[in-house]
Protein backbone atom coordinates (compact mmCIF):
# COMPACT_ATOMS: atom_id res chain seq x y z
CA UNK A 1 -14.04 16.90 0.60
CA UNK A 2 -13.82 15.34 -2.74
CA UNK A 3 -10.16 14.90 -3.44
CA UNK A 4 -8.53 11.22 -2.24
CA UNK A 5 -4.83 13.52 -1.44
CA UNK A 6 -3.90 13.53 2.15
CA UNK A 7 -5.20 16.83 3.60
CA UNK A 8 -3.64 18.72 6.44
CA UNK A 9 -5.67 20.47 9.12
CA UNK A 10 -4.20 23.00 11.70
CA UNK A 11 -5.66 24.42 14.81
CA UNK A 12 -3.95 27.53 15.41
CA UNK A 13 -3.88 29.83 18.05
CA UNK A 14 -1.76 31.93 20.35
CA UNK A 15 -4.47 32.02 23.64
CA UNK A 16 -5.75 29.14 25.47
CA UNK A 17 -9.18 28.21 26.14
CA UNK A 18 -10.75 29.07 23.39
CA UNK A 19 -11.76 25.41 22.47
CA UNK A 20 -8.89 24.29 19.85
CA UNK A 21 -9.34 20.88 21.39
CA UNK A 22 -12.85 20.67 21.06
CA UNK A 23 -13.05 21.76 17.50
CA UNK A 24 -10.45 19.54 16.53
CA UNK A 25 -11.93 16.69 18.17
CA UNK A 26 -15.14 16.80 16.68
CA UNK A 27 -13.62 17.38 13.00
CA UNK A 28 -11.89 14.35 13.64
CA UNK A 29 -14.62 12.30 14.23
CA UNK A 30 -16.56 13.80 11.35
CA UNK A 31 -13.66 12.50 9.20
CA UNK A 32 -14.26 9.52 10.68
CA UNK A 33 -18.31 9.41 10.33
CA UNK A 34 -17.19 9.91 6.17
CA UNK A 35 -15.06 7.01 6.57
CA UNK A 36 -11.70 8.85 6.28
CA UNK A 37 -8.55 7.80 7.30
CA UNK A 38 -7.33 9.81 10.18
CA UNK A 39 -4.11 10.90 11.78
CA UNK A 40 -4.53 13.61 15.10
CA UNK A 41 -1.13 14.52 15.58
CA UNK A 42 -0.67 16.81 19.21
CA UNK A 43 2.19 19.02 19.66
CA UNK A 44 1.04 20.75 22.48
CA UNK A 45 3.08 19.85 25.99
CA UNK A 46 -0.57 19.52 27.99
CA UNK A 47 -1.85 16.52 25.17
CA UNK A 48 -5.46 17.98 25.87
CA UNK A 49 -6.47 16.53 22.04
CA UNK A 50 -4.71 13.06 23.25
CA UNK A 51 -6.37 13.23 26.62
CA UNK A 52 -10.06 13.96 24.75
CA UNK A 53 -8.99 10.75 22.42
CA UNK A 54 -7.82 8.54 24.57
CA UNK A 55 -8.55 9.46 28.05
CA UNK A 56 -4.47 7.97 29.25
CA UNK A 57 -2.81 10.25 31.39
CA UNK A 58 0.21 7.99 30.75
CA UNK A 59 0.64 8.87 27.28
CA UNK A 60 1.69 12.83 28.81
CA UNK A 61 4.62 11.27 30.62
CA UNK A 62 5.73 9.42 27.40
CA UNK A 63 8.28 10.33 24.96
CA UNK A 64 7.72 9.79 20.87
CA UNK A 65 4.61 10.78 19.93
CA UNK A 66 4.91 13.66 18.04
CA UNK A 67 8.33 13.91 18.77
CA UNK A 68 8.77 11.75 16.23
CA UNK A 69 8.36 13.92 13.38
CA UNK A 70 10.98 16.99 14.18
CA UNK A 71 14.81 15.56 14.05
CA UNK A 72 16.40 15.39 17.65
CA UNK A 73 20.23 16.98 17.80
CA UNK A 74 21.11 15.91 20.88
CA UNK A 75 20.48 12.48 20.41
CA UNK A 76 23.26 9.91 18.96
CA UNK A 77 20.47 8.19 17.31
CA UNK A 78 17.59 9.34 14.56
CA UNK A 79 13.71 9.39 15.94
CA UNK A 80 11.56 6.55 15.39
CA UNK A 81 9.56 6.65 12.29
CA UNK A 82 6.69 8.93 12.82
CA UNK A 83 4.68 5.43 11.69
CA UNK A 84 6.15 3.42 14.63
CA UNK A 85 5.74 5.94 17.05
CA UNK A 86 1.43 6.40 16.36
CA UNK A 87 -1.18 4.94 18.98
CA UNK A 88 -4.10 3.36 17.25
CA UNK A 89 -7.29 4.01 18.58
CA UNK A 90 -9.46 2.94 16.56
CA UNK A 91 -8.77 0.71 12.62
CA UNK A 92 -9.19 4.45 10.88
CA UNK A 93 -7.73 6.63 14.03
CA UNK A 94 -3.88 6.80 14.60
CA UNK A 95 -2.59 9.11 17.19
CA UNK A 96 0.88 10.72 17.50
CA UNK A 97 0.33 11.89 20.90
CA UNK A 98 1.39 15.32 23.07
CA UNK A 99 3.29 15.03 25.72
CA UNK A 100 5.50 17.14 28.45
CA UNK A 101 8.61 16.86 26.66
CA UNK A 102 7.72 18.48 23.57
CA UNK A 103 9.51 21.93 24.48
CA UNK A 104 12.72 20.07 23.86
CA UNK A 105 12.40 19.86 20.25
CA UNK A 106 12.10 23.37 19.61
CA UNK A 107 16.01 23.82 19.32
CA UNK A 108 15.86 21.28 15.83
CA UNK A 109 13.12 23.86 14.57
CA UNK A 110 15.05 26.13 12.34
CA UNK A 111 13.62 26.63 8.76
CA UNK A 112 15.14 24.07 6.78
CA UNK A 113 13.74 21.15 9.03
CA UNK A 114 10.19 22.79 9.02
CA UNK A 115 10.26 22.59 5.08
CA UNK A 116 11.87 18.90 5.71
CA UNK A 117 8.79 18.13 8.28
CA UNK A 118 6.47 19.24 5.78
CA UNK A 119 7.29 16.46 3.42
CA UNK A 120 7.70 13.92 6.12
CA UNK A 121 3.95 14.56 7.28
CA UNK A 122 2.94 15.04 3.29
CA UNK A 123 4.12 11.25 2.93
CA UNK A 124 1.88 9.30 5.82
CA UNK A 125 -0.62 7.32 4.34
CA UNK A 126 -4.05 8.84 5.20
CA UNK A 127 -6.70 11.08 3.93
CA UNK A 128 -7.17 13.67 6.36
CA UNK A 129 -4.24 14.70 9.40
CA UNK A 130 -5.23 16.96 11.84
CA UNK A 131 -2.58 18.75 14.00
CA UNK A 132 -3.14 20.49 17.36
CA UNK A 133 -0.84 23.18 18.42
CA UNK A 134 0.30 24.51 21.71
CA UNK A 135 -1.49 28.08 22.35
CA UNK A 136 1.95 29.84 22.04
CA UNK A 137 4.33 31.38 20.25
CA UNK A 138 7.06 28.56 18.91
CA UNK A 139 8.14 26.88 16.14
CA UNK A 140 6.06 23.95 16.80
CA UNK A 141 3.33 26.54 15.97
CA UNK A 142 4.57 27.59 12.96
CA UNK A 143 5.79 24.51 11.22
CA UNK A 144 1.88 23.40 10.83
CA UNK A 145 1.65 26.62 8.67
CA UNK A 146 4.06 24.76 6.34
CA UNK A 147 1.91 21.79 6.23
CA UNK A 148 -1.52 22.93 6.12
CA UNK A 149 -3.88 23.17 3.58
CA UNK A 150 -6.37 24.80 5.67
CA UNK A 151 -5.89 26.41 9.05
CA UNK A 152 -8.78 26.84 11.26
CA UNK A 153 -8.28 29.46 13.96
CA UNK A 154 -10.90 29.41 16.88
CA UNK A 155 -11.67 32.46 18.89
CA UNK A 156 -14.20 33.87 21.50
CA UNK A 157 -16.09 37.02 20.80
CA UNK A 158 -14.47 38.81 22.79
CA UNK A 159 -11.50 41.79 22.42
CA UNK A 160 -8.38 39.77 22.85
CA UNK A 161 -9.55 37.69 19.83
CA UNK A 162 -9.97 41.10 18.02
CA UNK A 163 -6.84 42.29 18.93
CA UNK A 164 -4.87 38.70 18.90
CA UNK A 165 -6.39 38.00 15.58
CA UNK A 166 -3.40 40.38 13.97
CA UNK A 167 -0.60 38.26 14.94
CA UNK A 168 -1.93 35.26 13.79
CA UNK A 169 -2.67 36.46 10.55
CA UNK A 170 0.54 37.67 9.91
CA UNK A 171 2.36 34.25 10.36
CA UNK A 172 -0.33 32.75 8.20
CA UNK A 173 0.67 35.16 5.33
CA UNK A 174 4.39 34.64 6.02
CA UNK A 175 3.82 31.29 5.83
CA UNK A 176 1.52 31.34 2.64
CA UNK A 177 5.43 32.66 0.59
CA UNK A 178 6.30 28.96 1.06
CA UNK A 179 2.87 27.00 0.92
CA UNK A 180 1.38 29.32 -1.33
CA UNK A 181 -2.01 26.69 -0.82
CA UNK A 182 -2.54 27.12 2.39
CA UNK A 183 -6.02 28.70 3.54
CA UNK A 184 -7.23 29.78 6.60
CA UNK A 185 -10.56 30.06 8.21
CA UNK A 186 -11.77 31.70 12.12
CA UNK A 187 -14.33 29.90 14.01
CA UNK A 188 -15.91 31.51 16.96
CA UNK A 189 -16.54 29.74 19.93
CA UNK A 190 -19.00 29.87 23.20
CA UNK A 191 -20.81 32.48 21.28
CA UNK A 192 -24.23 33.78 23.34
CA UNK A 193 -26.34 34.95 20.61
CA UNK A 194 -28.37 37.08 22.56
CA UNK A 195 -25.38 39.78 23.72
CA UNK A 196 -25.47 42.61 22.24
CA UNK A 197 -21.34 42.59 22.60
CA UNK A 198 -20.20 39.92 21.13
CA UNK A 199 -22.81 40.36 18.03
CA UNK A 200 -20.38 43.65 17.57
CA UNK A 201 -17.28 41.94 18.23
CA UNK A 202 -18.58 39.69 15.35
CA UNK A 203 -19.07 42.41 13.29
CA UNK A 204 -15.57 43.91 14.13
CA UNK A 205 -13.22 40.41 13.30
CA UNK A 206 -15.56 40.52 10.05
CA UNK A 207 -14.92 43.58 9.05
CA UNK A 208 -10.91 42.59 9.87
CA UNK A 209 -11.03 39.49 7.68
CA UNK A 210 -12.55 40.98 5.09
CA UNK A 211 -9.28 42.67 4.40
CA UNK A 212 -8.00 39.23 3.35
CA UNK A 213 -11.96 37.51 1.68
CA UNK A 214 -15.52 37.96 2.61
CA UNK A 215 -16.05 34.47 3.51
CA UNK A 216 -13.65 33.89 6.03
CA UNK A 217 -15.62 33.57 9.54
CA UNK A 218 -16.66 30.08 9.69
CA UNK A 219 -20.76 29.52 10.30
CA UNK A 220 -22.72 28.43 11.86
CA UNK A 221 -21.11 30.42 15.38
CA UNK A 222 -20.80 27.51 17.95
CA UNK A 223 -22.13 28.11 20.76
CA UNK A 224 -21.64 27.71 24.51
CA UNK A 225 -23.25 24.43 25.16
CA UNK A 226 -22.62 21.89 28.53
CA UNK A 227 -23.52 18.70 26.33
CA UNK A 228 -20.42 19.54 23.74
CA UNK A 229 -17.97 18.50 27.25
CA UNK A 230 -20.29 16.31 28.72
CA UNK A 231 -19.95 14.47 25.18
CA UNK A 232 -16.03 14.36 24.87
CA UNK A 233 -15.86 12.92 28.45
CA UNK A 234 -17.25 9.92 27.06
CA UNK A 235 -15.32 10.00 24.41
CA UNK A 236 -18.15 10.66 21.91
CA UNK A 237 -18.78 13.62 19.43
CA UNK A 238 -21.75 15.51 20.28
CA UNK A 239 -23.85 14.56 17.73
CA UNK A 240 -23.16 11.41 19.22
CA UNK A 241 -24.47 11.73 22.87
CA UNK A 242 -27.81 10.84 23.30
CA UNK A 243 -28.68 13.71 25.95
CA UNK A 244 -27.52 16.45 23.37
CA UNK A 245 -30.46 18.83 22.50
CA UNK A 246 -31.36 18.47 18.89
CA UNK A 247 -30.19 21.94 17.89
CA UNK A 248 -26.72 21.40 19.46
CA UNK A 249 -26.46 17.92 17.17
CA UNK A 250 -27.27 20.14 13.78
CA UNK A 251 -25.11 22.96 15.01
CA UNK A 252 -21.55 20.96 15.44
CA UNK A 253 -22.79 18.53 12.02
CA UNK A 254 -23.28 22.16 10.28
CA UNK A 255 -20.19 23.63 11.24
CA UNK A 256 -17.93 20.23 10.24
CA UNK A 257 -19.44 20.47 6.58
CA UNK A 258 -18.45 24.17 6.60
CA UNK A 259 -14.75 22.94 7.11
CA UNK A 260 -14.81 20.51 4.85
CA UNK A 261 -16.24 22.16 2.28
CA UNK A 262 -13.09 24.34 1.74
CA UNK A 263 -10.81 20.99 0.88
């Protein structure tokens, strides 16, 4: 990542447990190993990215966050600045956390405040923002798509990825007739190396990007490994925790560069 312009990165997907979290956590903290400015922002209800940050249970049951960025019509008064609302965690890490009473600002979500949002989150002053999305179908899905200038959709090999992977693609091309930059990337997840099935699932999402470029499956495959959870309960990237296996360390380092090679 050579440019100094804010750049916006979306995790996107519709099914859950396919380690969205986990991705985005570590490609935070490789921003913040390159000594980038970082903003996570969570719009997902459960706050699993500001639970992996921070580790406070509180921040679920408070409102803000990333409230803070979508317009409220119900209320006689405007949101807090986006900037007021942010938990620091660390001098380079600000947090607009997730939190149980995100559903409520779907209803403000109709396309002219997503295009308004986009400039909003355009205008905060760092160099890379990373935004985790609930693993559903909503607006506060979508309006990422509007932000982004790369999307990175993690998947397991297996055939609801395959057969998920449509859907997703087709908001990211919708999307792409308004932010005509935006790119998108799959990253595979938990993948055993050794089965014979998900080697041919592989093969299959592949053959399905293709359609779109020939690059567009994200290596190296990450794979299945206890160290990667064992490392975010401590609050640590993996590459960070001293009982992670070698391998695992240049596996999770490899795969950040990969990202951050397309911005």
């Amino acid at each position: 990542m050579t440019s100094t312009q804010t750049k916006v990165i979306a995790m996107l997907n519709q099914k859950g447990g396919v380690g969205k979290t986990t991705i985005a956590y570590h490609l935070i903290h490789y921003a913040l190993r390159e000594e980038r400015t970082v903003l996570a922002i969570d719009l997902d209800p459960q706050g699993n990215l500001t639970l992996a940050l921070t580790g406070d249970f509180a921040l679920l049951n408070q409102q803000g966050g990333s409230a803070s960025l979508f317009p409220d019509p119900s209320s006689p008064t405007p949101s807090p600045s986006p900037l007021a609302a942010m938990t620091a965690i660390t001098p380079r890490l600000q947090l607009l956390h997730g939190h149980q009473h995100l559903d409520a600002v779907e209803q403000s979500l109709a396309l002219p405040n997503i295009r308004a949002t986009a400039a909003v989150v355009r205008s905060l002053p760092f160099d890379v923002i990373f935004v985790d999305t609930a693993p559903s179908v909503s607006s506060r899905q979508l309006a990422p798509l509007f932000w982004a200038d790369l999307v990175v959709v993690p998947m397991e090999a297996d055939e609801f990825s395959v057969s998920g992977l449509a859907a997703l693609l087709k908001s990211i091309r919708l999307a792409k007739r308004e932010n005509s930059g935006l790119v998108y990337r799959a990253a595979i997840n938990r993948f055993k190396i050794r089965s014979k099935y998900q080697n041919l699932i592989v093969q299959q999402l592949e053959e399905q990007l293709a359609a779109d470029s020939p690059s567009l499956l994200l290596r190296p495959l990450l794979s299945e490994r206890v160290p990667v959870a064992e490392a975010i309960g401590r609050r640590k990237p993996v590459w960070a925790y001293g009982r992670s296996p070698r391998p695992v360390r240049a596996e999770w380092l490899a795969f950040c560069e990969a990202v951050y090679g397309d911005l």
